[in-house]
PDBML (XML) file of the C-alpha atoms, coordinates in Angstrom:
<?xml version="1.0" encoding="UTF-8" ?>
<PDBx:datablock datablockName="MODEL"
   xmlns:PDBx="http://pdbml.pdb.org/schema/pdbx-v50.xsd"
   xmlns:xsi="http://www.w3.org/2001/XMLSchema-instance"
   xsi:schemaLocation="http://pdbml.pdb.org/schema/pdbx-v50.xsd pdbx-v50.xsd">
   <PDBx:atom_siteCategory>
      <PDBx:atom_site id="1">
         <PDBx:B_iso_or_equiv>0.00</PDBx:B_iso_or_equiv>
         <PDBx:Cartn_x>51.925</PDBx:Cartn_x>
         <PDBx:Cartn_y>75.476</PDBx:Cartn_y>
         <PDBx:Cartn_z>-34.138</PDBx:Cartn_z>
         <PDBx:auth_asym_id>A</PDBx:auth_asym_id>
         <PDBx:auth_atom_id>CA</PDBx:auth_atom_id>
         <PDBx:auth_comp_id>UNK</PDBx:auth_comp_id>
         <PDBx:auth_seq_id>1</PDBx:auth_seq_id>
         <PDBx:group_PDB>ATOM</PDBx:group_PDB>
         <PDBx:label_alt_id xsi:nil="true" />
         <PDBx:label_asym_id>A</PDBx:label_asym_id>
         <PDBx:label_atom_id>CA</PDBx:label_atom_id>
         <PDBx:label_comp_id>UNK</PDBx:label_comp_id>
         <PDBx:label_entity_id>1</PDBx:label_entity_id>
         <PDBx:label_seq_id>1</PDBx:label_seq_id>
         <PDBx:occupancy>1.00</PDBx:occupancy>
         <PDBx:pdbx_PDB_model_num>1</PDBx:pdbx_PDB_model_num>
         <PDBx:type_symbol>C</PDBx:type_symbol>
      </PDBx:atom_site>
      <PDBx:atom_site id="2">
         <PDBx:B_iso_or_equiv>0.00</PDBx:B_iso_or_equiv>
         <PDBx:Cartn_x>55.531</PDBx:Cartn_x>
         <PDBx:Cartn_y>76.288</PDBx:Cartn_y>
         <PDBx:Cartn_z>-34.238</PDBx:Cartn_z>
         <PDBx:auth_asym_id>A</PDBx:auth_asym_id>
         <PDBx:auth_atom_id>CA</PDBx:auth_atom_id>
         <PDBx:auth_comp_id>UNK</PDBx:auth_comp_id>
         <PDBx:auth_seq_id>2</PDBx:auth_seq_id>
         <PDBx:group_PDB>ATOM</PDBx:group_PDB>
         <PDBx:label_alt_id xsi:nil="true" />
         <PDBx:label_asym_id>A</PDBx:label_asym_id>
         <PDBx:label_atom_id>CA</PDBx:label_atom_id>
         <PDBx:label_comp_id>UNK</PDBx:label_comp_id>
         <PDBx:label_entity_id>1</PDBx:label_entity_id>
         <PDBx:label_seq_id>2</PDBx:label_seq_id>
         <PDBx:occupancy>1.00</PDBx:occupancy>
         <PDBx:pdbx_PDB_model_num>1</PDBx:pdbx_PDB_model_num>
         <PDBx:type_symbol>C</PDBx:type_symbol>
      </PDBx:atom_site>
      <PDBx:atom_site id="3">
         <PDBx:B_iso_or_equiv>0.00</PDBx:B_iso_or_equiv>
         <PDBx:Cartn_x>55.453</PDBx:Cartn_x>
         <PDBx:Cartn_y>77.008</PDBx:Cartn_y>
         <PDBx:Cartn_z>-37.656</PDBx:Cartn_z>
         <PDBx:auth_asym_id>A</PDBx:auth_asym_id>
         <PDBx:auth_atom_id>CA</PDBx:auth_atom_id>
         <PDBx:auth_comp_id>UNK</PDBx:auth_comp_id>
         <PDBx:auth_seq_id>3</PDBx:auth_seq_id>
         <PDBx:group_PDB>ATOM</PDBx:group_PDB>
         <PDBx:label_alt_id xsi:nil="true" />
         <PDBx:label_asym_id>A</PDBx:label_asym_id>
         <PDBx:label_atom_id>CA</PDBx:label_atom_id>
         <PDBx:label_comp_id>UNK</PDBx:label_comp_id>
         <PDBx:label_entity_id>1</PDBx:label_entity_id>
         <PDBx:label_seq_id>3</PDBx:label_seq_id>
         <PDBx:occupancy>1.00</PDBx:occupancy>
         <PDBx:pdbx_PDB_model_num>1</PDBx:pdbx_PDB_model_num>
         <PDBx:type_symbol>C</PDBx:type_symbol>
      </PDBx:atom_site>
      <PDBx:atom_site id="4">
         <PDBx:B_iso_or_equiv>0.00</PDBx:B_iso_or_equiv>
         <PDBx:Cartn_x>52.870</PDBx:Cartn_x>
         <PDBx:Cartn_y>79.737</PDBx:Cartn_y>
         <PDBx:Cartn_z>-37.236</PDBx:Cartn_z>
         <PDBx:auth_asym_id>A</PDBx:auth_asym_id>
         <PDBx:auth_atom_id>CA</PDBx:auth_atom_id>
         <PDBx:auth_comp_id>UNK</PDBx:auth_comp_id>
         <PDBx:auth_seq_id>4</PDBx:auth_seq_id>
         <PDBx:group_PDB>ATOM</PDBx:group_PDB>
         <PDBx:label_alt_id xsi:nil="true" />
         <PDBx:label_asym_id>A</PDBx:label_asym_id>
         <PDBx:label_atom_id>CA</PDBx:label_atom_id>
         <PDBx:label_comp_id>UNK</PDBx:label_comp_id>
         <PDBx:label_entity_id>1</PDBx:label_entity_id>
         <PDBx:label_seq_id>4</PDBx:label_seq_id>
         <PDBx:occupancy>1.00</PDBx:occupancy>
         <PDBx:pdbx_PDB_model_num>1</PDBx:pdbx_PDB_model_num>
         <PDBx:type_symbol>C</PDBx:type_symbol>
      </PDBx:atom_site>
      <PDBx:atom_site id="5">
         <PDBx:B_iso_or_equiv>0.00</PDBx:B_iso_or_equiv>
         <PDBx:Cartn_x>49.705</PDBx:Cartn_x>
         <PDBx:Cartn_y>77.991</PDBx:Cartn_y>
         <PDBx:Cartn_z>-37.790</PDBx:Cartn_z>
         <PDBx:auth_asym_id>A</PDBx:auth_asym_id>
         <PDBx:auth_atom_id>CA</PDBx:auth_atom_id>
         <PDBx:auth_comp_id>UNK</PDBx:auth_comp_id>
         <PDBx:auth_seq_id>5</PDBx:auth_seq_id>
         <PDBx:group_PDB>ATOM</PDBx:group_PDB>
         <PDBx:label_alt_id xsi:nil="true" />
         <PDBx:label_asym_id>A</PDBx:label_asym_id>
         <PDBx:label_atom_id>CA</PDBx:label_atom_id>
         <PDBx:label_comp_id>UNK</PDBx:label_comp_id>
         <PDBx:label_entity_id>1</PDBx:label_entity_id>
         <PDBx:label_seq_id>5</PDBx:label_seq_id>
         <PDBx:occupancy>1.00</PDBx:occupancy>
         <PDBx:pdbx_PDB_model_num>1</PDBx:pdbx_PDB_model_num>
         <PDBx:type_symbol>C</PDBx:type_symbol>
      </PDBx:atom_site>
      <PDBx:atom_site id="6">
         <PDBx:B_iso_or_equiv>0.00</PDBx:B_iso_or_equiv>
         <PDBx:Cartn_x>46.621</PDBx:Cartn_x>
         <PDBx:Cartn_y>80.344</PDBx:Cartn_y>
         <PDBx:Cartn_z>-38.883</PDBx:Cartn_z>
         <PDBx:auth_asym_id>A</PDBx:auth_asym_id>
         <PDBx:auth_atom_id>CA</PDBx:auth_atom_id>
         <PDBx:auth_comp_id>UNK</PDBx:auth_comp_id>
         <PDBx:auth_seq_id>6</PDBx:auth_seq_id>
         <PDBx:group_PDB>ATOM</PDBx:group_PDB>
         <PDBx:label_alt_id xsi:nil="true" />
         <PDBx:label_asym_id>A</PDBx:label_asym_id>
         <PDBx:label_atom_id>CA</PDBx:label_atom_id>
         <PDBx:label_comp_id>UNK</PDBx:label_comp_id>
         <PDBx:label_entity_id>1</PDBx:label_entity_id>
         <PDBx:label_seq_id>6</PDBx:label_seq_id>
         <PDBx:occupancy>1.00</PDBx:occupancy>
         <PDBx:pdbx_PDB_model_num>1</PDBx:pdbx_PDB_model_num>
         <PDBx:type_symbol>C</PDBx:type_symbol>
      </PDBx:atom_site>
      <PDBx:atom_site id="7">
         <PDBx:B_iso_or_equiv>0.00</PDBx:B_iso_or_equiv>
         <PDBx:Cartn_x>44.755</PDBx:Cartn_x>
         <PDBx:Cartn_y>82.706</PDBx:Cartn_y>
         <PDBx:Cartn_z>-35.810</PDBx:Cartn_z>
         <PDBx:auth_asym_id>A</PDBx:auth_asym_id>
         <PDBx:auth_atom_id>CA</PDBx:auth_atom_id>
         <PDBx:auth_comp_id>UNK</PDBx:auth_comp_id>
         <PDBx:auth_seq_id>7</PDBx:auth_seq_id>
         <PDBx:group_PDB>ATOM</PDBx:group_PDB>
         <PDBx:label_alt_id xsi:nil="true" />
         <PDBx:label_asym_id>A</PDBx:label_asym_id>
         <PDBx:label_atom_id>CA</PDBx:label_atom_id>
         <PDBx:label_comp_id>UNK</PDBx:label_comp_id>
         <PDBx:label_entity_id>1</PDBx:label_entity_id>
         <PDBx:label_seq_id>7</PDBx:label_seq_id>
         <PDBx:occupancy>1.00</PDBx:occupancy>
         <PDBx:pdbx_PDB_model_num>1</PDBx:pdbx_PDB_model_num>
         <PDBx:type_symbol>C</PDBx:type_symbol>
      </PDBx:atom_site>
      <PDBx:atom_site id="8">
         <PDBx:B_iso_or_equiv>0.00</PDBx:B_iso_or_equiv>
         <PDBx:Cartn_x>41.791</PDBx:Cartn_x>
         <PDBx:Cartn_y>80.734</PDBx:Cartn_y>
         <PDBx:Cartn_z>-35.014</PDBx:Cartn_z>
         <PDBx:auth_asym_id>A</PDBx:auth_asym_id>
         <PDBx:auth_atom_id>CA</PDBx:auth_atom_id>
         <PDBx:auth_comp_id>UNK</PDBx:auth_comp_id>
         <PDBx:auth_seq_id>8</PDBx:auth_seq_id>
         <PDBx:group_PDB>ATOM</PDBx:group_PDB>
         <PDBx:label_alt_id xsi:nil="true" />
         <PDBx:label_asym_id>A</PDBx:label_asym_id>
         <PDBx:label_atom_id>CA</PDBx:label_atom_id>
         <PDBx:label_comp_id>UNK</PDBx:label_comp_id>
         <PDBx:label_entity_id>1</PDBx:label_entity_id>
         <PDBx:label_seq_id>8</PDBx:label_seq_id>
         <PDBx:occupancy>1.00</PDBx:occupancy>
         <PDBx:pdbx_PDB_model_num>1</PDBx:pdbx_PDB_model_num>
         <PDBx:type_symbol>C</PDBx:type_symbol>
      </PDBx:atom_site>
      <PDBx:atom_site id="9">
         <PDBx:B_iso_or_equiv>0.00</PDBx:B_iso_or_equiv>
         <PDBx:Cartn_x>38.902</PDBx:Cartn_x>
         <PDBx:Cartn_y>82.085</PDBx:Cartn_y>
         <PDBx:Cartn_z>-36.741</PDBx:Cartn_z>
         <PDBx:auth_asym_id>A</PDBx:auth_asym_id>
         <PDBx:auth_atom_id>CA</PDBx:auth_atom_id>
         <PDBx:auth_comp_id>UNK</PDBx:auth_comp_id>
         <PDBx:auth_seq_id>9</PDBx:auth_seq_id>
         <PDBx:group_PDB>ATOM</PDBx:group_PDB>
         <PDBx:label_alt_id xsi:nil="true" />
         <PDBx:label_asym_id>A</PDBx:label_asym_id>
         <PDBx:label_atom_id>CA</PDBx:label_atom_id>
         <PDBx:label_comp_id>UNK</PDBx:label_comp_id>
         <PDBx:label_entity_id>1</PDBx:label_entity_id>
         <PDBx:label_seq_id>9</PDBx:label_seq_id>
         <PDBx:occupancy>1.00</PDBx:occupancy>
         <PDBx:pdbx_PDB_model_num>1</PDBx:pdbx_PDB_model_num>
         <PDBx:type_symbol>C</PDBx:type_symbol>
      </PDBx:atom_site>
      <PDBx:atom_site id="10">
         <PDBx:B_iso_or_equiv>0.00</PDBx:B_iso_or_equiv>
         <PDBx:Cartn_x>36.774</PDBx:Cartn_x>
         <PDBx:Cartn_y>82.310</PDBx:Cartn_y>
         <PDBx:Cartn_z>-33.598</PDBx:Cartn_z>
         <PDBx:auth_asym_id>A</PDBx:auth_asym_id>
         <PDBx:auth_atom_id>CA</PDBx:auth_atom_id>
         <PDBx:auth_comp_id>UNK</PDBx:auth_comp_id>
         <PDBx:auth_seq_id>10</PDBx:auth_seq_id>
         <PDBx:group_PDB>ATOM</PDBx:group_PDB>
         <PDBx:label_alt_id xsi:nil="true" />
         <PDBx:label_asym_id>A</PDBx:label_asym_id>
         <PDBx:label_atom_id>CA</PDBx:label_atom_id>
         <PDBx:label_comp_id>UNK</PDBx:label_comp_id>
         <PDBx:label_entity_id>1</PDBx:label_entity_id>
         <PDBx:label_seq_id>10</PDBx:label_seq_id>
         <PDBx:occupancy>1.00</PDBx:occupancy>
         <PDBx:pdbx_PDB_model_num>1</PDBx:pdbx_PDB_model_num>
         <PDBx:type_symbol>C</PDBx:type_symbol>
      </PDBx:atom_site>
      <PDBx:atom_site id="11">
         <PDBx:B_iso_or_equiv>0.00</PDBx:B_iso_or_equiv>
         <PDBx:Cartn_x>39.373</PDBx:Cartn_x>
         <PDBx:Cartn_y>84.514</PDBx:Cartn_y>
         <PDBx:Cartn_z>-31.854</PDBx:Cartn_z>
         <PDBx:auth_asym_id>A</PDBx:auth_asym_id>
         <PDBx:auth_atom_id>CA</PDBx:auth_atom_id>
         <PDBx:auth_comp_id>UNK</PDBx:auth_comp_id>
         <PDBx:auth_seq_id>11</PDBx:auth_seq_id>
         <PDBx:group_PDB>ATOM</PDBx:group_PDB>
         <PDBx:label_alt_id xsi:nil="true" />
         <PDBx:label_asym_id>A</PDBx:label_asym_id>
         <PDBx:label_atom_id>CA</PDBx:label_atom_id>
         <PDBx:label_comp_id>UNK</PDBx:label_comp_id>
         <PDBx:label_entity_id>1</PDBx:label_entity_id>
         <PDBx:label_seq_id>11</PDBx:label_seq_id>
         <PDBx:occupancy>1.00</PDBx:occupancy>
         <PDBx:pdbx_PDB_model_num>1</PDBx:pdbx_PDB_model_num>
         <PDBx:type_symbol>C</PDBx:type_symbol>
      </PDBx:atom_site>
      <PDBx:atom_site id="12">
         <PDBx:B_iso_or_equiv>0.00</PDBx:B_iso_or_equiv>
         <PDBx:Cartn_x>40.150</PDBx:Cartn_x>
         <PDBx:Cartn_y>86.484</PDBx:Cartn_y>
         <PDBx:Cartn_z>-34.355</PDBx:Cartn_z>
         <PDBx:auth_asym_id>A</PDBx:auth_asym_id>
         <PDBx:auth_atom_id>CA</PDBx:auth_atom_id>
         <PDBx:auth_comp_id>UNK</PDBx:auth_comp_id>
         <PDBx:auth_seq_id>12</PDBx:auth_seq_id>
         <PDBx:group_PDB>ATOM</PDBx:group_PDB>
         <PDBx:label_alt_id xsi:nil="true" />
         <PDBx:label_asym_id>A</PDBx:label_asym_id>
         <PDBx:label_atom_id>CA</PDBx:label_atom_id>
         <PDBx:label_comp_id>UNK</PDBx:label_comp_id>
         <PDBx:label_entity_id>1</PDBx:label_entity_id>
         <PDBx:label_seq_id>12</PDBx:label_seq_id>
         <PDBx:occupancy>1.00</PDBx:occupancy>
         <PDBx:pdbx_PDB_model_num>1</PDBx:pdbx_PDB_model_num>
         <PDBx:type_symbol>C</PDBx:type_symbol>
      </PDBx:atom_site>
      <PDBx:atom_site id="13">
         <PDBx:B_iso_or_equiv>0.00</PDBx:B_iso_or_equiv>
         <PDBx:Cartn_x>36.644</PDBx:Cartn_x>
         <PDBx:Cartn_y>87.565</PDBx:Cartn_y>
         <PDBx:Cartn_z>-35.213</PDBx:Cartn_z>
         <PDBx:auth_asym_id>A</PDBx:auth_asym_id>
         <PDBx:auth_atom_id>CA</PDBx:auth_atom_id>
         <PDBx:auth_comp_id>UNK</PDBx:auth_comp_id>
         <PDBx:auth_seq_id>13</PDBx:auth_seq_id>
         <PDBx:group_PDB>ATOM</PDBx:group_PDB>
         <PDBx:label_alt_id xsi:nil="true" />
         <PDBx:label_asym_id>A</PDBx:label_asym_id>
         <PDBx:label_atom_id>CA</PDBx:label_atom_id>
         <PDBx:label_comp_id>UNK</PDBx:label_comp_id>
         <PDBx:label_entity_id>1</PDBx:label_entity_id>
         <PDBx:label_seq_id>13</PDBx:label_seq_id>
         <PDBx:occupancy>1.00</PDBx:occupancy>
         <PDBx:pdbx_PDB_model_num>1</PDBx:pdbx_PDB_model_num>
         <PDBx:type_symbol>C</PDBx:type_symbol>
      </PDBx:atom_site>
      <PDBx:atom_site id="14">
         <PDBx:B_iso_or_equiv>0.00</PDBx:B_iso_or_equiv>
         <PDBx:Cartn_x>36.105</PDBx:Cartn_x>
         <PDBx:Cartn_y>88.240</PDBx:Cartn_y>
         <PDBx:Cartn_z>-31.769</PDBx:Cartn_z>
         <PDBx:auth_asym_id>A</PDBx:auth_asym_id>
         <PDBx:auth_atom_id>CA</PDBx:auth_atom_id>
         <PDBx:auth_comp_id>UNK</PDBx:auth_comp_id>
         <PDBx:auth_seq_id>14</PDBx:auth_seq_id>
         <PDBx:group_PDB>ATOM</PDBx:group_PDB>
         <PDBx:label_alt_id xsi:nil="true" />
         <PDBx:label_asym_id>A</PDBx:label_asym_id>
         <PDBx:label_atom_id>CA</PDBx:label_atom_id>
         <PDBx:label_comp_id>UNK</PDBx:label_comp_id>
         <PDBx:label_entity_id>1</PDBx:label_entity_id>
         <PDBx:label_seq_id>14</PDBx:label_seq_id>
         <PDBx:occupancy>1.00</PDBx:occupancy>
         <PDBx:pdbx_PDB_model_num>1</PDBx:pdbx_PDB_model_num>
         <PDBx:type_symbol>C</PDBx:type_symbol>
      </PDBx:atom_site>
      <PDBx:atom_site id="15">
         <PDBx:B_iso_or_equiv>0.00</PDBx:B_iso_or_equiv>
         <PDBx:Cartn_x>38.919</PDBx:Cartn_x>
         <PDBx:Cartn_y>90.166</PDBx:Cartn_y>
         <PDBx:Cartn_z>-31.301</PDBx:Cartn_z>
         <PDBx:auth_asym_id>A</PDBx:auth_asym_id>
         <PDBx:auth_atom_id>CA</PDBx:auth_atom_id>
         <PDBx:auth_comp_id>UNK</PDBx:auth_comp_id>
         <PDBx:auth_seq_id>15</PDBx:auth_seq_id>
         <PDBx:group_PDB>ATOM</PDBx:group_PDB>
         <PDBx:label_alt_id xsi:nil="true" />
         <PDBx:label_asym_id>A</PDBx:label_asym_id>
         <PDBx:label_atom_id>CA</PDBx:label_atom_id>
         <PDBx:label_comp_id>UNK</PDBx:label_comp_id>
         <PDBx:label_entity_id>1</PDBx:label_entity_id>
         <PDBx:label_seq_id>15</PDBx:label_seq_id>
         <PDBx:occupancy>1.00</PDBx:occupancy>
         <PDBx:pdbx_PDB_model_num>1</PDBx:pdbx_PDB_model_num>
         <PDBx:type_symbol>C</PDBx:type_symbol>
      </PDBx:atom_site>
      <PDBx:atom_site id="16">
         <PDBx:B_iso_or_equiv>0.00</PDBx:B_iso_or_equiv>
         <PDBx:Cartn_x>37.941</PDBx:Cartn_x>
         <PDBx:Cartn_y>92.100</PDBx:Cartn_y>
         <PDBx:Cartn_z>-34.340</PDBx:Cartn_z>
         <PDBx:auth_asym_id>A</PDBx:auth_asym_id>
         <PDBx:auth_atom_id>CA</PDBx:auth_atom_id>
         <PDBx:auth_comp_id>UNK</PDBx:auth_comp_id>
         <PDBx:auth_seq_id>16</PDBx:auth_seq_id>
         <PDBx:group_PDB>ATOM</PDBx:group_PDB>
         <PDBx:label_alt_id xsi:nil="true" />
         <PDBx:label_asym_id>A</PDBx:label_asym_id>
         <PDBx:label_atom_id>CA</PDBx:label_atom_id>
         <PDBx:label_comp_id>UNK</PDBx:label_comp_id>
         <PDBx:label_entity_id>1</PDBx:label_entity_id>
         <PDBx:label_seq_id>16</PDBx:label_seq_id>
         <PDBx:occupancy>1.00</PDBx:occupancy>
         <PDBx:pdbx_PDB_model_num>1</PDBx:pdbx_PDB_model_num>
         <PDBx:type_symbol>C</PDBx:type_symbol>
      </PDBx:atom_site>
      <PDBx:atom_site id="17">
         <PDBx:B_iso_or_equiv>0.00</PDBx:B_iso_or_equiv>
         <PDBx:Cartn_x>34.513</PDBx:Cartn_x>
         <PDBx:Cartn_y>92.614</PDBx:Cartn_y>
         <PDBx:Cartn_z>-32.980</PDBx:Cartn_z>
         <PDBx:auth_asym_id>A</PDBx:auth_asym_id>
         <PDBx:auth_atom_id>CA</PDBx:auth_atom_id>
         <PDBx:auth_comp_id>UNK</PDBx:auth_comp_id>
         <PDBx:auth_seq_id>17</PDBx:auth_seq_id>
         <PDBx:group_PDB>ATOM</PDBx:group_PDB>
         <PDBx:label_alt_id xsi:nil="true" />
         <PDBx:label_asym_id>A</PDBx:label_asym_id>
         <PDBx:label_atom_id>CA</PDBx:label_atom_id>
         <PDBx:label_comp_id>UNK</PDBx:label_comp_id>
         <PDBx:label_entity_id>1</PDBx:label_entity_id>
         <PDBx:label_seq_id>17</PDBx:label_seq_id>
         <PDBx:occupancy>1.00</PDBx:occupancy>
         <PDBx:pdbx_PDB_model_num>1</PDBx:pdbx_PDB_model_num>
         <PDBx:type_symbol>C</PDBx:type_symbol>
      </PDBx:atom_site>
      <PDBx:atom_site id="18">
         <PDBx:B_iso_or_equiv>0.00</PDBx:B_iso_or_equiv>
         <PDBx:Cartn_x>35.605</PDBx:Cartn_x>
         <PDBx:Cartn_y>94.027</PDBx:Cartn_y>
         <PDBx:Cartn_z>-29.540</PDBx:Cartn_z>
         <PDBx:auth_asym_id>A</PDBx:auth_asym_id>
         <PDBx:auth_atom_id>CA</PDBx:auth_atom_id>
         <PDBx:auth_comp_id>UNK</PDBx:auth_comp_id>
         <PDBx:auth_seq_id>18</PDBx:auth_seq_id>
         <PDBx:group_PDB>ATOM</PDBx:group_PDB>
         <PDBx:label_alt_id xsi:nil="true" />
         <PDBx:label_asym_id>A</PDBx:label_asym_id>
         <PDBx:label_atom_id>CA</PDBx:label_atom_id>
         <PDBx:label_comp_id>UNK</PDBx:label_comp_id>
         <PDBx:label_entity_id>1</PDBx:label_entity_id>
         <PDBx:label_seq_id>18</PDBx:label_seq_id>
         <PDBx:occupancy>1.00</PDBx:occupancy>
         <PDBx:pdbx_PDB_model_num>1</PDBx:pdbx_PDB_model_num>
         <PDBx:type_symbol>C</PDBx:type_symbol>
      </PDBx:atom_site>
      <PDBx:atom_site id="19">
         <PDBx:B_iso_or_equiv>0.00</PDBx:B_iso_or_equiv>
         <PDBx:Cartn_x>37.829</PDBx:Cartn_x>
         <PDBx:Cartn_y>96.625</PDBx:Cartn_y>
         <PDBx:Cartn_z>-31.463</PDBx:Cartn_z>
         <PDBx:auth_asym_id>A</PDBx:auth_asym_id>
         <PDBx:auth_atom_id>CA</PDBx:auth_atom_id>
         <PDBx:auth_comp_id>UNK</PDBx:auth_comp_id>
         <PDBx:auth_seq_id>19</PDBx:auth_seq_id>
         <PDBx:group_PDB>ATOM</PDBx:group_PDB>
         <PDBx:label_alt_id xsi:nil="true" />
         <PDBx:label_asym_id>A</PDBx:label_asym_id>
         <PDBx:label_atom_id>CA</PDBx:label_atom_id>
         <PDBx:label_comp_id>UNK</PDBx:label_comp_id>
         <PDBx:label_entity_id>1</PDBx:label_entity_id>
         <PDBx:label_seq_id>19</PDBx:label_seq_id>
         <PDBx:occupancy>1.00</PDBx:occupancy>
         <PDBx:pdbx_PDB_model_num>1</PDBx:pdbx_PDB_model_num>
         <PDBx:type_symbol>C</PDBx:type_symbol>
      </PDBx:atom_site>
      <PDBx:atom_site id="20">
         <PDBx:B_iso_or_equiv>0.00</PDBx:B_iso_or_equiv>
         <PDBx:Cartn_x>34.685</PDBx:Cartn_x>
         <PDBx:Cartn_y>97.940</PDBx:Cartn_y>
         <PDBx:Cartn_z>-33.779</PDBx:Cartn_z>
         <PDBx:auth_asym_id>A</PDBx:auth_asym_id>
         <PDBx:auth_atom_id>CA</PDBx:auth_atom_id>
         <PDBx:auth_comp_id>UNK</PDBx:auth_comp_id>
         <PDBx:auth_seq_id>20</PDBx:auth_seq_id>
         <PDBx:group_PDB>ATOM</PDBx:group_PDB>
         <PDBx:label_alt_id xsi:nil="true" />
         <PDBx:label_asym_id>A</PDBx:label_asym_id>
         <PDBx:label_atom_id>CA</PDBx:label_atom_id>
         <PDBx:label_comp_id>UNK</PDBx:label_comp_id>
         <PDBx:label_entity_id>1</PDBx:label_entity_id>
         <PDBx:label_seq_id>20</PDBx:label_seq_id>
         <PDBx:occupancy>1.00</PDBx:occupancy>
         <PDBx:pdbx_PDB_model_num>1</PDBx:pdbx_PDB_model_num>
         <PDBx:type_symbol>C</PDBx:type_symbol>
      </PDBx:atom_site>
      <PDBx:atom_site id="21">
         <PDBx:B_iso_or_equiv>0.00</PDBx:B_iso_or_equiv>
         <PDBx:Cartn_x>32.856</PDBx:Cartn_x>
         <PDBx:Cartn_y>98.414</PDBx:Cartn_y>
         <PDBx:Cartn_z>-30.842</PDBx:Cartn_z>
         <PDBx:auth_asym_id>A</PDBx:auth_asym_id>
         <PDBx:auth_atom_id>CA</PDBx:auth_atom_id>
         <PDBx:auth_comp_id>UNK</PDBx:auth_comp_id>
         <PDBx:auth_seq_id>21</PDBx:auth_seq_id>
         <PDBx:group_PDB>ATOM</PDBx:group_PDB>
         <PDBx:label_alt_id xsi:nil="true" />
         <PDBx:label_asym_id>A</PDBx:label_asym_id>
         <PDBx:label_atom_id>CA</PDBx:label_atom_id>
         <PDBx:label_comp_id>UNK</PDBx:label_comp_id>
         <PDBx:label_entity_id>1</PDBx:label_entity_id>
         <PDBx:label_seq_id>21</PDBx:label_seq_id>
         <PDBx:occupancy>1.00</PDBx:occupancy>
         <PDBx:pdbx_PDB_model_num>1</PDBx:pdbx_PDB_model_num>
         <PDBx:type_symbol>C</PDBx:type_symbol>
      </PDBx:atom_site>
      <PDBx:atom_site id="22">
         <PDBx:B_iso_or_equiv>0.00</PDBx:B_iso_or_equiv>
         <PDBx:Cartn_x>35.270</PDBx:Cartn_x>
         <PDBx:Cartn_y>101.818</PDBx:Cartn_y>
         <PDBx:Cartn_z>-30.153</PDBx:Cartn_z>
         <PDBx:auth_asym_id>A</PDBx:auth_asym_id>
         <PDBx:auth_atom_id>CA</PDBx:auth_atom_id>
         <PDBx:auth_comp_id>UNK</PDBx:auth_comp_id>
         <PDBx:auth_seq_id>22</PDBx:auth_seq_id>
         <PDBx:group_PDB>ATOM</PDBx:group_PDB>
         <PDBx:label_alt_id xsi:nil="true" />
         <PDBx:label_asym_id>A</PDBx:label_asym_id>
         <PDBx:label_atom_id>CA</PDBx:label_atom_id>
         <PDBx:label_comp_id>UNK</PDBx:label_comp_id>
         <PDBx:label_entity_id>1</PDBx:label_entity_id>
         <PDBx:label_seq_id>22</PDBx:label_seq_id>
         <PDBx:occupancy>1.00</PDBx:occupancy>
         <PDBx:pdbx_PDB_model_num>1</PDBx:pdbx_PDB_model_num>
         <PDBx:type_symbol>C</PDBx:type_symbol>
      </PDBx:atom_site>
      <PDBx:atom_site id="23">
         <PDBx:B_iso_or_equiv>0.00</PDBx:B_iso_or_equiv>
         <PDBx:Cartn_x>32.529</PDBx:Cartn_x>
         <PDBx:Cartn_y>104.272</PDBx:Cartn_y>
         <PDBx:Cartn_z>-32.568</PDBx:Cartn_z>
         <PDBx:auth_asym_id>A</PDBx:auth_asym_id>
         <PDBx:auth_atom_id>CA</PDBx:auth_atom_id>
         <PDBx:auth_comp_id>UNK</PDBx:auth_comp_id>
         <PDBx:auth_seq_id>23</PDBx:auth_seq_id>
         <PDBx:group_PDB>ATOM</PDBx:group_PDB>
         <PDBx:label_alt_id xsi:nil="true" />
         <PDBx:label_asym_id>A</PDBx:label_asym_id>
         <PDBx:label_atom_id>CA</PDBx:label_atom_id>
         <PDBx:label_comp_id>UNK</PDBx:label_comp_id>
         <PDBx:label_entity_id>1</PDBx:label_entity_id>
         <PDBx:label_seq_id>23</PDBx:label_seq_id>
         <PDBx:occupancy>1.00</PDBx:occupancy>
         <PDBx:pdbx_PDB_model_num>1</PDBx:pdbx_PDB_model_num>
         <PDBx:type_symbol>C</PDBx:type_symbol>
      </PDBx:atom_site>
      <PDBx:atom_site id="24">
         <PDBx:B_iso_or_equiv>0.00</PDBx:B_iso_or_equiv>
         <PDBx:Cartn_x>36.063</PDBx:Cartn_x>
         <PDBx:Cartn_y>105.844</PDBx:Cartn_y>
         <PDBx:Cartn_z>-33.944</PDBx:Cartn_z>
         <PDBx:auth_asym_id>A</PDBx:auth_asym_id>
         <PDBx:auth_atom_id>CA</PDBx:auth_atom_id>
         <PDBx:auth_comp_id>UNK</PDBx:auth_comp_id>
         <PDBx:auth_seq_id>24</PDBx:auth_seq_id>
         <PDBx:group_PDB>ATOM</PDBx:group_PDB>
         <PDBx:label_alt_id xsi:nil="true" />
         <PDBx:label_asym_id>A</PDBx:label_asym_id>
         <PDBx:label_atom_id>CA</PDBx:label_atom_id>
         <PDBx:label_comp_id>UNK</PDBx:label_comp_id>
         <PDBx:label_entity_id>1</PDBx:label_entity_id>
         <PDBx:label_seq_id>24</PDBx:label_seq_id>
         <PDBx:occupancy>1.00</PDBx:occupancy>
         <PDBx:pdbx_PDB_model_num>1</PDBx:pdbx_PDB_model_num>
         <PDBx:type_symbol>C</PDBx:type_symbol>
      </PDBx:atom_site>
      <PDBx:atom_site id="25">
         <PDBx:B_iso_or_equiv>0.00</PDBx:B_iso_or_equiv>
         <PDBx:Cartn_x>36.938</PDBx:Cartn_x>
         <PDBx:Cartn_y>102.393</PDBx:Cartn_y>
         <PDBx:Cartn_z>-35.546</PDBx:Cartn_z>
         <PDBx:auth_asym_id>A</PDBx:auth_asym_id>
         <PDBx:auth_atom_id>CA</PDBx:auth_atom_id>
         <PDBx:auth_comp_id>UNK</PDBx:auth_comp_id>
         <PDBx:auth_seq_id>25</PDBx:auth_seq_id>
         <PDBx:group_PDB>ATOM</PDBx:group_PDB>
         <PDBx:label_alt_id xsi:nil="true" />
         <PDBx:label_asym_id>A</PDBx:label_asym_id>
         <PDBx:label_atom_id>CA</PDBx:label_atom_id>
         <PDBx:label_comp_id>UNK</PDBx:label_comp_id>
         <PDBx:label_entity_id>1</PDBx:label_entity_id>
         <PDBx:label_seq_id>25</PDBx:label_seq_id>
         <PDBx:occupancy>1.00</PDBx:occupancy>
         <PDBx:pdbx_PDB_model_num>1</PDBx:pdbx_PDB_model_num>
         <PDBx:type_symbol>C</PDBx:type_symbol>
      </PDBx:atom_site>
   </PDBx:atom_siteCategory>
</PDBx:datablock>
């Protein structure tokens, strides 16, 4: 963790998600 350990994969995709729903992106 203090290393910088990897996004988890389940936030990441849903962060990614949320921002594709914008019709622009």
């Amino acid at each position: 963790e203090l290393l910088g350990k990897r996004i988890d994969s389940d936030l990441s995709r849903q962060i990614k998600e949320l921002v594709c729903t914008f019709p622009e992106v």
